[in-house]
Protein backbone atom coordinates (compact mmCIF):
# COMPACT_ATOMS: atom_id res chain seq x y z
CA UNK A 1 245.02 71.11 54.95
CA UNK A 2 242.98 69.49 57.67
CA UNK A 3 244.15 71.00 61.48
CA UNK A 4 243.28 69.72 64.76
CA UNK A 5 242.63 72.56 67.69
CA UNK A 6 241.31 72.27 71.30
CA UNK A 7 238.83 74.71 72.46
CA UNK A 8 238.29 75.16 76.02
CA UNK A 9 235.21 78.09 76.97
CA UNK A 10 234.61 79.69 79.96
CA UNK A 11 231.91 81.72 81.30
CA UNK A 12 228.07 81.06 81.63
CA UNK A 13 228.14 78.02 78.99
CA UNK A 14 226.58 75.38 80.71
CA UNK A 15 222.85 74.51 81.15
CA UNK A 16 222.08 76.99 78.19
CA UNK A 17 222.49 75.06 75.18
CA UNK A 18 225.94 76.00 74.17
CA UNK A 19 226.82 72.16 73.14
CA UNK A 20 223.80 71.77 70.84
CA UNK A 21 224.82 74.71 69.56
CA UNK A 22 228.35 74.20 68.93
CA UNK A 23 226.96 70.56 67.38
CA UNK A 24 224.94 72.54 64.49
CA UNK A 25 227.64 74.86 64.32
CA UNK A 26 230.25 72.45 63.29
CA UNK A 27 228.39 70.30 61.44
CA UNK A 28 227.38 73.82 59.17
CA UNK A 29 230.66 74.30 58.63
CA UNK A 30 232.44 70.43 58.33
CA UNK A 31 234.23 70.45 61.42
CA UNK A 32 234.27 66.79 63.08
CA UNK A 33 235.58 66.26 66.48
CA UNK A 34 233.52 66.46 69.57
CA UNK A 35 232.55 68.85 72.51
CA UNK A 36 231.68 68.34 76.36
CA UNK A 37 230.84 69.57 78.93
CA UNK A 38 233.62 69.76 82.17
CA UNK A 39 233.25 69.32 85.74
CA UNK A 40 234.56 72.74 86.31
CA UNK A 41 232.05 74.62 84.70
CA UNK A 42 233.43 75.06 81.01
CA UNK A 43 233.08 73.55 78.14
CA UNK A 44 235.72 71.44 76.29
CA UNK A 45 236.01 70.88 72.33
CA UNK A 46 238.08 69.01 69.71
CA UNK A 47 237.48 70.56 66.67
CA UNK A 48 239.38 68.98 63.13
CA UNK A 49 238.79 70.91 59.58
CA UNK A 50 240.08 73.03 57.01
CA UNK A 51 241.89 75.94 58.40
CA UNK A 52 239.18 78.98 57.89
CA UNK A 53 236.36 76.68 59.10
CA UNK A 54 238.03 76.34 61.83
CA UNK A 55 238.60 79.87 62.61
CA UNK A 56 234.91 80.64 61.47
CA UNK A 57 233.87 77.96 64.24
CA UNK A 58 236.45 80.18 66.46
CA UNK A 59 234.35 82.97 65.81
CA UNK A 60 231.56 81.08 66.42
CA UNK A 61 232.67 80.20 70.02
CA UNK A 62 233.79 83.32 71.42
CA UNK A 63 230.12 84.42 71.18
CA UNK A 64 228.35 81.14 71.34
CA UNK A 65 224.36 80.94 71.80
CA UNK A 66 222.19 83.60 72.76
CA UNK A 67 221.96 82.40 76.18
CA UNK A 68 225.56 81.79 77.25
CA UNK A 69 228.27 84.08 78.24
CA UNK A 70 231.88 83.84 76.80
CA UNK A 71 234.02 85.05 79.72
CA UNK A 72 237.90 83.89 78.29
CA UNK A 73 238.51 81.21 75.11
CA UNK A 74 241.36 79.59 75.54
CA UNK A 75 242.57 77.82 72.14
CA UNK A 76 245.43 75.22 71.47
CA UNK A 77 246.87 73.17 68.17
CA UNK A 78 246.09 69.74 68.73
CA UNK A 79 246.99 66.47 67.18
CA UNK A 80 244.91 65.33 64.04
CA UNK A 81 242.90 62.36 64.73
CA UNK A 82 240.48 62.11 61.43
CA UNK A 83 237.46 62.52 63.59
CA UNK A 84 234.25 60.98 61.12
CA UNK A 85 231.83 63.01 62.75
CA UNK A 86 230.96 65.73 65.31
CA UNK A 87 229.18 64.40 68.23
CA UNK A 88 227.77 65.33 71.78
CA UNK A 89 229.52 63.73 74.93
């Protein structure tokens, strides 16, 4: 069954690729929704799929790219809004 969650990471994840990241992440693992970068530093995703690819992306997140650092994950249902792809904003 196809869930919707919001994602919002904190820590060193701007300026070091976490986004493009997270993009080939989801797309590896068929999760459509988006991600973005906030004004306050962290970085906020929508993230619709099936159940454990969602909490493989999860997994995913709390380490994210080489570069970053994950400080706190903070992780929310959300409302299903049949995302078609996963995109960049």
């Amino acid at each position: 069954m196809k869930k919707n969650i919001i994602i919002k990471i904190i820590g060193k994840v701007q300026n070091v690729g976490f986004r493009f990241y997270t993009h080939k992440t989801a797309i590896r693992l068929n999760i459509n929704g988006f991600v973005s970068n906030k004004t306050d530093g962290t970085v906020y995703i929508e993230a619709e799929g099936e159940e454990n690819n969602l909490e493989q992306f999860i997994d995913w997140c709390r380490i994210g790219p080489s570069w970053a650092r994950v400080d706190d994950v903070h992780i929310q249902d959300g409302v299903v809004s049949d995302y078609s792809d996963f995109r960049i904003n």
